[in-house]
PDB file of N, CA and C in Angstrom:
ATOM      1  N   UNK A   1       0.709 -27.895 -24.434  1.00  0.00           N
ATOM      2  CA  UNK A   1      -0.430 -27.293 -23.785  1.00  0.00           C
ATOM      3  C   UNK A   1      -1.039 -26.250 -24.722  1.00  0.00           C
ATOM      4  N   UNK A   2      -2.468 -26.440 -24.607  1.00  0.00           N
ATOM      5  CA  UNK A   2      -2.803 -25.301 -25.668  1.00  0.00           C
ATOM      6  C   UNK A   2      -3.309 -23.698 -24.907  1.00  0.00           C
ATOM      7  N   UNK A   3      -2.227 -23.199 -26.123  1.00  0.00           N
ATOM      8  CA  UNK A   3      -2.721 -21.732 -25.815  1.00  0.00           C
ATOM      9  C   UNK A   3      -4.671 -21.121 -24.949  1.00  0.00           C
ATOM     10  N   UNK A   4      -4.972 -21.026 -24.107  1.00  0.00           N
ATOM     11  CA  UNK A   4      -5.981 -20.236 -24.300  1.00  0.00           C
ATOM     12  C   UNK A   4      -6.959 -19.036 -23.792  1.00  0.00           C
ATOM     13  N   UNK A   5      -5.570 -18.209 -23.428  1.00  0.00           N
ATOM     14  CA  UNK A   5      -5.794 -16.695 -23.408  1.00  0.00           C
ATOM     15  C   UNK A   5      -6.137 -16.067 -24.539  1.00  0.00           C
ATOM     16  N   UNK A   6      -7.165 -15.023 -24.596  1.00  0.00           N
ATOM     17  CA  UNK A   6      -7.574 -14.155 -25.683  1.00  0.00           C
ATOM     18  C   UNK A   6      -6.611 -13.124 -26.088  1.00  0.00           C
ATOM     19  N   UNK A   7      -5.954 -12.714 -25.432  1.00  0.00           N
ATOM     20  CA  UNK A   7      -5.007 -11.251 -25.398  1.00  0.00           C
ATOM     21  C   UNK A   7      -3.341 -11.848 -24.932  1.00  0.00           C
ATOM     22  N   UNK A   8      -2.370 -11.185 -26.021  1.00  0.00           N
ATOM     23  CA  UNK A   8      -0.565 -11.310 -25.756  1.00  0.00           C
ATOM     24  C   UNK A   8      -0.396 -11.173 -24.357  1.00  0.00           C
ATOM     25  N   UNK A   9       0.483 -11.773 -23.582  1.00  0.00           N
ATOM     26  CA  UNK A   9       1.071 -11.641 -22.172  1.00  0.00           C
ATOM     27  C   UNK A   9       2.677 -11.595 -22.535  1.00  0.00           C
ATOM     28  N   UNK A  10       2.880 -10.709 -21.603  1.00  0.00           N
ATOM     29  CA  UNK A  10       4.698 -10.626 -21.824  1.00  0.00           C
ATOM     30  C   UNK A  10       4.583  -9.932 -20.160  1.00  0.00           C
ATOM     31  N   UNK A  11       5.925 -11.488 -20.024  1.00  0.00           N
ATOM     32  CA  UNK A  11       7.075 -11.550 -18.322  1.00  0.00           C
ATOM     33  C   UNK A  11       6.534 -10.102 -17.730  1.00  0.00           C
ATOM     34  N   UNK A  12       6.568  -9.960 -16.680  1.00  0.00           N
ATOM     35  CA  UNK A  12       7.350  -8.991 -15.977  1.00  0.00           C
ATOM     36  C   UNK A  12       8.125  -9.502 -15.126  1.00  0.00           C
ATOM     37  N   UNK A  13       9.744  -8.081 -14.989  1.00  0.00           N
ATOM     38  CA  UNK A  13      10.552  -9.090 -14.349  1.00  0.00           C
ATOM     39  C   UNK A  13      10.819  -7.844 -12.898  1.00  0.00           C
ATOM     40  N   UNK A  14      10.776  -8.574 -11.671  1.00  0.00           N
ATOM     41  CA  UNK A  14      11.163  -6.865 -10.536  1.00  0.00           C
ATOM     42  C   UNK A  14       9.970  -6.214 -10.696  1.00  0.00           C
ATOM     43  N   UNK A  15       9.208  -6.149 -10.723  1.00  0.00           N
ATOM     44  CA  UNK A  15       7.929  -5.119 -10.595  1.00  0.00           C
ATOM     45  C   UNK A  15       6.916  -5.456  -9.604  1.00  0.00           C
ATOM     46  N   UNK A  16       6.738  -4.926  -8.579  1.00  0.00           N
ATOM     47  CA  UNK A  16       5.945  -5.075  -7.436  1.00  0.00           C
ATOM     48  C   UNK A  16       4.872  -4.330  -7.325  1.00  0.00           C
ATOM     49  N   UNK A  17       4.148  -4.797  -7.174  1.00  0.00           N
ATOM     50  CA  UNK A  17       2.099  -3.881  -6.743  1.00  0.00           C
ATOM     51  C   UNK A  17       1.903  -4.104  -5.503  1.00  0.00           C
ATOM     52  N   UNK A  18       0.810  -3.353  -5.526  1.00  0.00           N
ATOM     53  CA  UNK A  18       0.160  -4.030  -4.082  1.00  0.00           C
ATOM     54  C   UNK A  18      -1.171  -3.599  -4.165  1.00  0.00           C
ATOM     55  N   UNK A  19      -2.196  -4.894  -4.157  1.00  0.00           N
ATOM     56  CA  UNK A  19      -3.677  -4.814  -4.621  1.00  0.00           C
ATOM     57  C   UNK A  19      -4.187  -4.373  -3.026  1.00  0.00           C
ATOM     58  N   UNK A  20      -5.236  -3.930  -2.845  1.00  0.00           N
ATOM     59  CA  UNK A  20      -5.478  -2.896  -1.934  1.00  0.00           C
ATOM     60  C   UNK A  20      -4.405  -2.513  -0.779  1.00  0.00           C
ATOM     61  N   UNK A  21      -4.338  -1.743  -0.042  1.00  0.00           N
ATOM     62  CA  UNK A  21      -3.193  -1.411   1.056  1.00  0.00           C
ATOM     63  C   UNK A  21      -3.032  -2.529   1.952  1.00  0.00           C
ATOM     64  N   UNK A  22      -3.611  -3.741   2.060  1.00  0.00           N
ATOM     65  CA  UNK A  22      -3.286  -4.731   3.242  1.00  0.00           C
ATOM     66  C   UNK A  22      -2.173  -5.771   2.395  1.00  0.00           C
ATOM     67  N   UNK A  23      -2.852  -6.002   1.207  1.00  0.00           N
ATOM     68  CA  UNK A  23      -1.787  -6.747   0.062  1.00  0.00           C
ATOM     69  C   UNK A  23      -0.492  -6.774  -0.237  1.00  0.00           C
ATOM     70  N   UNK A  24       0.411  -6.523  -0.241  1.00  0.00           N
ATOM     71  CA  UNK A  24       1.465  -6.713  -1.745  1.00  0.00           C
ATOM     72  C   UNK A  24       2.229  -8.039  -2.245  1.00  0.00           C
ATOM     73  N   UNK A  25       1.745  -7.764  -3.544  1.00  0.00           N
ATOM     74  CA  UNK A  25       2.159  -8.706  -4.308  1.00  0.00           C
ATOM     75  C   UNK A  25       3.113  -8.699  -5.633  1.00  0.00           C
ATOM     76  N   UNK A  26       3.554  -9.836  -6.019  1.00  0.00           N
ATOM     77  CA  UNK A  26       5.212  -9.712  -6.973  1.00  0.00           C
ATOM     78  C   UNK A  26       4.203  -9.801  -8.422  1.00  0.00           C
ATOM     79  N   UNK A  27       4.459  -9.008  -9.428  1.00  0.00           N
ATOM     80  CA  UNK A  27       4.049  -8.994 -10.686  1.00  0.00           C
ATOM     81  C   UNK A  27       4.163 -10.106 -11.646  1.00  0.00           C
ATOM     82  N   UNK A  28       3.373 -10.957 -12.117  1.00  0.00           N
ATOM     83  CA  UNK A  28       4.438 -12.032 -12.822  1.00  0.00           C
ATOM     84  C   UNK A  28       3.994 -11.825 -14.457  1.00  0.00           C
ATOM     85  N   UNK A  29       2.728 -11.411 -14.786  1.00  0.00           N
ATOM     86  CA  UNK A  29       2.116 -11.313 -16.226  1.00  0.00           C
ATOM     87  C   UNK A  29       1.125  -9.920 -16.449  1.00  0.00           C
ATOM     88  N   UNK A  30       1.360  -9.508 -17.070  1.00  0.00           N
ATOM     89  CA  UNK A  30       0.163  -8.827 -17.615  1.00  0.00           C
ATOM     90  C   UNK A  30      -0.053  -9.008 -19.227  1.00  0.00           C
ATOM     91  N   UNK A  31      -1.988  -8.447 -19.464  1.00  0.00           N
ATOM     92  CA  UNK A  31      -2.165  -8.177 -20.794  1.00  0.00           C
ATOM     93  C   UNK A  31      -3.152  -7.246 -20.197  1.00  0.00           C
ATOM     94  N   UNK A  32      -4.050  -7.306 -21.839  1.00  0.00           N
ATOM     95  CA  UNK A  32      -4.907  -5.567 -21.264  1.00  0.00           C
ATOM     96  C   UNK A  32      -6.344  -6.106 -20.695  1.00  0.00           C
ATOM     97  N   UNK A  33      -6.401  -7.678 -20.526  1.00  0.00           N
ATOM     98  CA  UNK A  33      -7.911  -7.859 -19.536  1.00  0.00           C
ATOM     99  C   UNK A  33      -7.358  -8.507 -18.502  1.00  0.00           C
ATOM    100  N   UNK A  34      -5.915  -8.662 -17.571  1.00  0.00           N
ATOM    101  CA  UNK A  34      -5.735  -8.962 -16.339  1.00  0.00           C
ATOM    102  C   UNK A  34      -4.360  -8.866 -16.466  1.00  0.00           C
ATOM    103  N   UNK A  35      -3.876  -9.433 -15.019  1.00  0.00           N
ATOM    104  CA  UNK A  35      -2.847  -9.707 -14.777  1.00  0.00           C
ATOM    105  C   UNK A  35      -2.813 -10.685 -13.423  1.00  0.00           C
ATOM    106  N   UNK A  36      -1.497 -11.292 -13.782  1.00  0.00           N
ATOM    107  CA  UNK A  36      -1.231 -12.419 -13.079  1.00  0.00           C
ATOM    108  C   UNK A  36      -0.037 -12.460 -11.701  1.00  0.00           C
ATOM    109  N   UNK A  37      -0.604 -12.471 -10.538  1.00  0.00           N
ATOM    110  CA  UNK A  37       0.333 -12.194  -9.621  1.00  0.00           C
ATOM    111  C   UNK A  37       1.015 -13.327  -8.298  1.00  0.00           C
ATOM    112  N   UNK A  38       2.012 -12.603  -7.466  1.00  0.00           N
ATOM    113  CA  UNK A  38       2.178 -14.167  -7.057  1.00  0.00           C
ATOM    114  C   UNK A  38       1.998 -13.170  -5.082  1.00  0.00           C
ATOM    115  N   UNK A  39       1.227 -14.200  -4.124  1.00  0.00           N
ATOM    116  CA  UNK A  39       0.983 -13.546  -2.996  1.00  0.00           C
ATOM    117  C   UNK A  39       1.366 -14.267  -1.953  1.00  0.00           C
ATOM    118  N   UNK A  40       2.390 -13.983  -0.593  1.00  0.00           N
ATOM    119  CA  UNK A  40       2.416 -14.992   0.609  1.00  0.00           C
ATOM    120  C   UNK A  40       1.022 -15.433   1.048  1.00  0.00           C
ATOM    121  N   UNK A  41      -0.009 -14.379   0.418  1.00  0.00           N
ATOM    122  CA  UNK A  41      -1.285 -14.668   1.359  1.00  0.00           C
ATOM    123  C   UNK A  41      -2.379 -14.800   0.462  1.00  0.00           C
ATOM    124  N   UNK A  42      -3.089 -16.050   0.660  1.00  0.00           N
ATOM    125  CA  UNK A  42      -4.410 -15.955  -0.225  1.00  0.00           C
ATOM    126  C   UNK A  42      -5.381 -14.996  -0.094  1.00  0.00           C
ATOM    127  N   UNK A  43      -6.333 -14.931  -1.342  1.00  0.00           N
ATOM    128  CA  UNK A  43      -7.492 -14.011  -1.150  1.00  0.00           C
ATOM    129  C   UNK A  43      -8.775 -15.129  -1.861  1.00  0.00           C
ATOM    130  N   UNK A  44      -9.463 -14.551  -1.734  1.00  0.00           N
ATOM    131  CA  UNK A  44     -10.949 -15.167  -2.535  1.00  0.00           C
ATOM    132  C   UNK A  44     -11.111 -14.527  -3.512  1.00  0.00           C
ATOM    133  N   UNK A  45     -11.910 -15.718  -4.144  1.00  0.00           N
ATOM    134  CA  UNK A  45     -12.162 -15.612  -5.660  1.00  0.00           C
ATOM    135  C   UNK A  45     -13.304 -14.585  -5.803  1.00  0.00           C
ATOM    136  N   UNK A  46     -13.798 -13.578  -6.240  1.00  0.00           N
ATOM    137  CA  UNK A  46     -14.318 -12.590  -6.205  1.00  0.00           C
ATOM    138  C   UNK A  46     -14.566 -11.152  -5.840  1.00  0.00           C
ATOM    139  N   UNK A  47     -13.354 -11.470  -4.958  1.00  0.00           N
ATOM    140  CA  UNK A  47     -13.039 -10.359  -3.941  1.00  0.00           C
ATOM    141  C   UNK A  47     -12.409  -9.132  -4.917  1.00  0.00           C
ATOM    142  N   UNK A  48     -12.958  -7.796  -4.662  1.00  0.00           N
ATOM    143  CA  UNK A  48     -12.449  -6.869  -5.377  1.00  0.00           C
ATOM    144  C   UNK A  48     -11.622  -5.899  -4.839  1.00  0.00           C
ATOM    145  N   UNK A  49     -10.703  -5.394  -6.027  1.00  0.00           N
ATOM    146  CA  UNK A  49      -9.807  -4.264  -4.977  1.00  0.00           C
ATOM    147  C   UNK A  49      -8.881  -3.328  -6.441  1.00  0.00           C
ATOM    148  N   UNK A  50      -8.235  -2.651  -5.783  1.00  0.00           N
ATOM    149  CA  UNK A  50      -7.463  -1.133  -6.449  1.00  0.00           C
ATOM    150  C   UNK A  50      -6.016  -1.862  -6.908  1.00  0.00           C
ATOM    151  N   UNK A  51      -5.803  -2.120  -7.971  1.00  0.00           N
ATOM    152  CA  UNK A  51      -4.454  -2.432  -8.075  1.00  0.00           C
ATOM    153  C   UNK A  51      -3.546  -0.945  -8.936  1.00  0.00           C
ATOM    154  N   UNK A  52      -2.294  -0.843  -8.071  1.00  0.00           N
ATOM    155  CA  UNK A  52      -1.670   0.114  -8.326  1.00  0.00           C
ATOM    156  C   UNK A  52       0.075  -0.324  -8.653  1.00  0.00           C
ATOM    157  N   UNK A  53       0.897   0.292  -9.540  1.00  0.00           N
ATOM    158  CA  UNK A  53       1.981  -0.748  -9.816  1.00  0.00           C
ATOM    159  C   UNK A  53       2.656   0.903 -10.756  1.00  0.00           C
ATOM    160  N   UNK A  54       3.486   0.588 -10.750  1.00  0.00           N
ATOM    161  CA  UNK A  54       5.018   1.211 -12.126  1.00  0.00           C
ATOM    162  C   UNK A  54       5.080   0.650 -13.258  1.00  0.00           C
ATOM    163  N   UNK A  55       3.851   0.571 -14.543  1.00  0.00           N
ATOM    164  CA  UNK A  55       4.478  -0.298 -15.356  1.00  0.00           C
ATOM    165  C   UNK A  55       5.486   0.777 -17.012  1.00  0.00           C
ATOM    166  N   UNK A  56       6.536  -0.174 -17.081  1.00  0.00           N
ATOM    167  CA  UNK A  56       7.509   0.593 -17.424  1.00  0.00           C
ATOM    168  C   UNK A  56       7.524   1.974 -17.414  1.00  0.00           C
ATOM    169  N   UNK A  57       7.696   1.759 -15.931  1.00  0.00           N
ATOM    170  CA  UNK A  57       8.283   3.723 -15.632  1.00  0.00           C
ATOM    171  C   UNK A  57       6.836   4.862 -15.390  1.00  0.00           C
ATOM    172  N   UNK A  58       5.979   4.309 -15.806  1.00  0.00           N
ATOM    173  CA  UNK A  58       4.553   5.264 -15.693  1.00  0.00           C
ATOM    174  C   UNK A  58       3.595   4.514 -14.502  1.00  0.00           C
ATOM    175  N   UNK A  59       2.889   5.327 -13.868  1.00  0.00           N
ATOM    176  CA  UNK A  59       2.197   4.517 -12.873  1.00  0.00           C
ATOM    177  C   UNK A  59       0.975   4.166 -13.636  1.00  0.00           C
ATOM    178  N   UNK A  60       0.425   3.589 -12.831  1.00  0.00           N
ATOM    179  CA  UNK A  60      -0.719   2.712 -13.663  1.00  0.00           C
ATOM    180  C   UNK A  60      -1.377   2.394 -12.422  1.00  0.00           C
ATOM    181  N   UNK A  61      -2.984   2.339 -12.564  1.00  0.00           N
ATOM    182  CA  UNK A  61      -4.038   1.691 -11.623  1.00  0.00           C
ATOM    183  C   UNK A  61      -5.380   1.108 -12.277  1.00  0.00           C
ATOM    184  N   UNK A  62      -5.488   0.441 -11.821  1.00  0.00           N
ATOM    185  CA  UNK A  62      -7.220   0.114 -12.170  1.00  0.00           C
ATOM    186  C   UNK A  62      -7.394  -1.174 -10.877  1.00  0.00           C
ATOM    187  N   UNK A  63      -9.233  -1.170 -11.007  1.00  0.00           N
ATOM    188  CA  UNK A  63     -10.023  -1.893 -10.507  1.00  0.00           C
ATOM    189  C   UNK A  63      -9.670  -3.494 -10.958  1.00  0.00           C
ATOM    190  N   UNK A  64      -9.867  -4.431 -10.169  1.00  0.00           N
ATOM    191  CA  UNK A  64      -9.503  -5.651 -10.028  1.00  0.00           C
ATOM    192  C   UNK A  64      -9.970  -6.535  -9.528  1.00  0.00           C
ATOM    193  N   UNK A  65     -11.157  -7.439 -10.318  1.00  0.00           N
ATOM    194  CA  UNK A  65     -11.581  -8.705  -8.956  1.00  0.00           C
ATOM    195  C   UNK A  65     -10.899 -10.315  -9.449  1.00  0.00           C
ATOM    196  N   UNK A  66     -10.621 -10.622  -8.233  1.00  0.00           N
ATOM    197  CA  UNK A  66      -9.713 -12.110  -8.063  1.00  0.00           C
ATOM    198  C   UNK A  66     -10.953 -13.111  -8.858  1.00  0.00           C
ATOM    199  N   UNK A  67      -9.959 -13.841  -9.776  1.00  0.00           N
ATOM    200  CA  UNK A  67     -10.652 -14.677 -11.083  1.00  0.00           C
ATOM    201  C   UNK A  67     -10.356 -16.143 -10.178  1.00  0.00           C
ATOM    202  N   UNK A  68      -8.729 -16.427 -10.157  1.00  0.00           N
ATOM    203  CA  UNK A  68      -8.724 -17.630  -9.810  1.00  0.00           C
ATOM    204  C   UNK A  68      -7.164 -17.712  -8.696  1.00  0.00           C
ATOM    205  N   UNK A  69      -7.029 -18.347  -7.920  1.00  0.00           N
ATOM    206  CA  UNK A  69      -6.074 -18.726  -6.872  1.00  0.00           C
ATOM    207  C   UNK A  69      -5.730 -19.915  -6.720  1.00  0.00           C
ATOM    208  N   UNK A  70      -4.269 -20.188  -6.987  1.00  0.00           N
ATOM    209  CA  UNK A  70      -3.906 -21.808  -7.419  1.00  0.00           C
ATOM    210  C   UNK A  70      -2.412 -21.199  -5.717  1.00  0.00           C
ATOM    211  N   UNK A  71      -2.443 -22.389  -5.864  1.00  0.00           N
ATOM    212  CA  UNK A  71      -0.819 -22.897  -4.736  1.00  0.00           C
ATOM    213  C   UNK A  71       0.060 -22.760  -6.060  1.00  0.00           C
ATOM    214  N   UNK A  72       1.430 -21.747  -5.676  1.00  0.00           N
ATOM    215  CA  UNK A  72       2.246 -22.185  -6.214  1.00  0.00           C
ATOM    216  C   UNK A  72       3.386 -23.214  -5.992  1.00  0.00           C
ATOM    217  N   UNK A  73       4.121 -23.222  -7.143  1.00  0.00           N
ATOM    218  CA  UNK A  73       5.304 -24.113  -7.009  1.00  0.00           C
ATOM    219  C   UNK A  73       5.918 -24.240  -5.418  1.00  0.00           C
ATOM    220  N   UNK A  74       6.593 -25.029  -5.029  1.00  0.00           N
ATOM    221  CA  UNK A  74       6.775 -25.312  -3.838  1.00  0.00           C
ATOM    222  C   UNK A  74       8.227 -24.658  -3.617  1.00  0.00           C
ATOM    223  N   UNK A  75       8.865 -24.445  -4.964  1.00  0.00           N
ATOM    224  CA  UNK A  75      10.054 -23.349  -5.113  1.00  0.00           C
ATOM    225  C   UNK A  75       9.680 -21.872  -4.581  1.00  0.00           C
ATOM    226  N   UNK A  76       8.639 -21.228  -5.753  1.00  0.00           N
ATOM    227  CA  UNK A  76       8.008 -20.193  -5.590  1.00  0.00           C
ATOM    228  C   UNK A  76       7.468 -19.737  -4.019  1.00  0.00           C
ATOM    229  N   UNK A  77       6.763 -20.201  -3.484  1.00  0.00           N
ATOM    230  CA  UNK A  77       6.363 -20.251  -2.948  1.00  0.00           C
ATOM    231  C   UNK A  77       4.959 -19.303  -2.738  1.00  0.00           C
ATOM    232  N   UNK A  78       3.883 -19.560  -1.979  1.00  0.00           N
ATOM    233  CA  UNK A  78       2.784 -18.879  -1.872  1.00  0.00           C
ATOM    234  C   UNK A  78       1.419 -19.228  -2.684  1.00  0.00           C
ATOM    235  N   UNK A  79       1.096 -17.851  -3.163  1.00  0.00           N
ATOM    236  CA  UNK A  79       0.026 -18.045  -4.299  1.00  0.00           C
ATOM    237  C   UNK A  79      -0.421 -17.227  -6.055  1.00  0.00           C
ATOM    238  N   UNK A  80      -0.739 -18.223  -6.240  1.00  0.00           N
ATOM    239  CA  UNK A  80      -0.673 -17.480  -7.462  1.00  0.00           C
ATOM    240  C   UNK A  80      -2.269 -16.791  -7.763  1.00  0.00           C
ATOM    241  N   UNK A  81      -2.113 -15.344  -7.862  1.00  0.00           N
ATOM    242  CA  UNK A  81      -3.733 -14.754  -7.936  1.00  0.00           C
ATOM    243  C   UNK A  81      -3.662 -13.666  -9.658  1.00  0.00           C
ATOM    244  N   UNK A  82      -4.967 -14.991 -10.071  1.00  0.00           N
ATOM    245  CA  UNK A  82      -5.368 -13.891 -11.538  1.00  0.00           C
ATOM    246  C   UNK A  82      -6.291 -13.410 -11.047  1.00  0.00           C
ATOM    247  N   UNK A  83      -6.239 -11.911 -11.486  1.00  0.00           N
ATOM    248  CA  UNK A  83      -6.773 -10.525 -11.232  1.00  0.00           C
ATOM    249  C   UNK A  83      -7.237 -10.139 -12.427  1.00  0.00           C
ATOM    250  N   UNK A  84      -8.472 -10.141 -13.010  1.00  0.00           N
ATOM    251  CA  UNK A  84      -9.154  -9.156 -14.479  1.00  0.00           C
ATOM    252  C   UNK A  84      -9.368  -7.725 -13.976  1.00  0.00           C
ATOM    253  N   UNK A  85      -9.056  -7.136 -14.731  1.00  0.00           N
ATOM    254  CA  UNK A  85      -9.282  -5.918 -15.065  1.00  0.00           C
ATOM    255  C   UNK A  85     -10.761  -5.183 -14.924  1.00  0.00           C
ATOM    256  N   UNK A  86     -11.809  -4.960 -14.192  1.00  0.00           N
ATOM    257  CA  UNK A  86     -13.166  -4.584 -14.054  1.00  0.00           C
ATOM    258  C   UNK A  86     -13.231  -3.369 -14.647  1.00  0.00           C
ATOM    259  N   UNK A  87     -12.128  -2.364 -14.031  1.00  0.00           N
ATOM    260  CA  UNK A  87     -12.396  -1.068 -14.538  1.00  0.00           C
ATOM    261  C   UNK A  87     -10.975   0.060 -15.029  1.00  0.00           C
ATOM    262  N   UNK A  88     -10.757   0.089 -16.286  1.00  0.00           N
ATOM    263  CA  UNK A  88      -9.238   0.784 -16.350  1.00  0.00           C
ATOM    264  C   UNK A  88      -9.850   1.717 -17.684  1.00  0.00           C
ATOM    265  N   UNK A  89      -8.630   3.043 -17.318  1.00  0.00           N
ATOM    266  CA  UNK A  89      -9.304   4.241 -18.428  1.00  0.00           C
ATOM    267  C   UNK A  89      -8.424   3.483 -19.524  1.00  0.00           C
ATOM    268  N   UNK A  90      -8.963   4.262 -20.638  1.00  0.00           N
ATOM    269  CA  UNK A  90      -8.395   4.138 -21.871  1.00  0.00           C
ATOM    270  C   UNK A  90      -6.897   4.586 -22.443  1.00  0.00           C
ATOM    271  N   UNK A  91      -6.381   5.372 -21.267  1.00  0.00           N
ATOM    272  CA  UNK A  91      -5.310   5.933 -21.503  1.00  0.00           C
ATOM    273  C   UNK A  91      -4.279   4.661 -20.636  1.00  0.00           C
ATOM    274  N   UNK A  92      -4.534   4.340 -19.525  1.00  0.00           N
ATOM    275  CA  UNK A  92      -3.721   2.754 -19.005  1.00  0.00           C
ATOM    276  C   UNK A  92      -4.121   1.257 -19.748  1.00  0.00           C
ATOM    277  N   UNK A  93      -4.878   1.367 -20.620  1.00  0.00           N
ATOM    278  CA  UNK A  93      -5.277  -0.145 -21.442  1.00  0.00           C
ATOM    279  C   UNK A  93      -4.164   0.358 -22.512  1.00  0.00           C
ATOM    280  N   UNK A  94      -3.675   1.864 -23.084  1.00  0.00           N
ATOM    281  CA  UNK A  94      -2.938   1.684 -24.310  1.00  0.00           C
ATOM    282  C   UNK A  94      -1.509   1.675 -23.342  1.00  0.00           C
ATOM    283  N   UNK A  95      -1.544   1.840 -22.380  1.00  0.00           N
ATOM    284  CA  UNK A  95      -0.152   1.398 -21.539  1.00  0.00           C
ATOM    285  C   UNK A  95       0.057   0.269 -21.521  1.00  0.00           C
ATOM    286  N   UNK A  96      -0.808  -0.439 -21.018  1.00  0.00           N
ATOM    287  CA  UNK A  96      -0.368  -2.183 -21.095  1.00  0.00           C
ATOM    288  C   UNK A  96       0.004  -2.572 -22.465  1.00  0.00           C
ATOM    289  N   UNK A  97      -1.140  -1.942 -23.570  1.00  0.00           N
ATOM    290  CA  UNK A  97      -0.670  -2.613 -25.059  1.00  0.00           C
ATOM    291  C   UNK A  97       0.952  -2.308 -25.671  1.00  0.00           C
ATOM    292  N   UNK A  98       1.135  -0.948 -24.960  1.00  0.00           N
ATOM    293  CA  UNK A  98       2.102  -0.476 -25.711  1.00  0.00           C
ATOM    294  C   UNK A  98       3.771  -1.450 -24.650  1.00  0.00           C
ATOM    295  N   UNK A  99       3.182  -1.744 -24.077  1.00  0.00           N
ATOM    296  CA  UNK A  99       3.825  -2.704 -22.983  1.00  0.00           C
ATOM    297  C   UNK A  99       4.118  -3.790 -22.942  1.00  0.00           C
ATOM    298  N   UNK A 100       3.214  -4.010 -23.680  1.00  0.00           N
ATOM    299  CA  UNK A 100       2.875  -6.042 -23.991  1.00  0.00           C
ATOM    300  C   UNK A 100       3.660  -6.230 -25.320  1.00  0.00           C
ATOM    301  N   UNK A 101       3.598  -5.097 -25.978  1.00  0.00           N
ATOM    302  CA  UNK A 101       3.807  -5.091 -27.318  1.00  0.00           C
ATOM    303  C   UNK A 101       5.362  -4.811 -27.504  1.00  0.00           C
ATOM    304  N   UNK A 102       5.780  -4.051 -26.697  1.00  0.00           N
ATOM    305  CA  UNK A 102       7.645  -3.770 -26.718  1.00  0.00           C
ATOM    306  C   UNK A 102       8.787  -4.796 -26.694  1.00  0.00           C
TER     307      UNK A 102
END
């Protein structure tokens, strides 16, 4: 399969968010223009919201609208929701890098 993300992704493993307060969802990817999550409950594709999370040990937030929503694995269960990045300061984009990059 060919690569074709623009930006490194590295696992997360145990790390839980929850994209606006009605949400929470299990962490499965990040890089520094989204992240990739897994949800019991679908959302729509455009729909925007506050994502807030622990990433290694520092909190972290930014703005977030839903890119794309697939069914997951039938193991997994639920859904799988990519989330881009709309709006994050400059001081949490060198968090993810320095994150992605470890």
């Amino acid at each position: 399969m060919i690569e074709r993300r623009q930006y490194p992704r590295r696992q997360v493993d145990g790390e839980f968010a929850g994209v606006q307060a009605t949400l929470s969802v299990r962490v499965l990817d990040i890089s520094v223009s989204g992240v990739l999550v897994q949800s019991t409950r679908p959302v729509q594709v455009g729909e925007r919201g506050s994502l807030r999370l622990s990433l290694g040990g520092n909190p972290f937030t930014a703005d977030v609208e839903v890119q794309r929503v697939t069914t997951a694995s039938p193991a997994a269960g639920g859904y799988r929701i990519a989330l881009a990045f709309v709006a994050v300061t400059p001081e949490h984009s060198s968090l993810i890098e320095r994150f992605v990059s470890a």
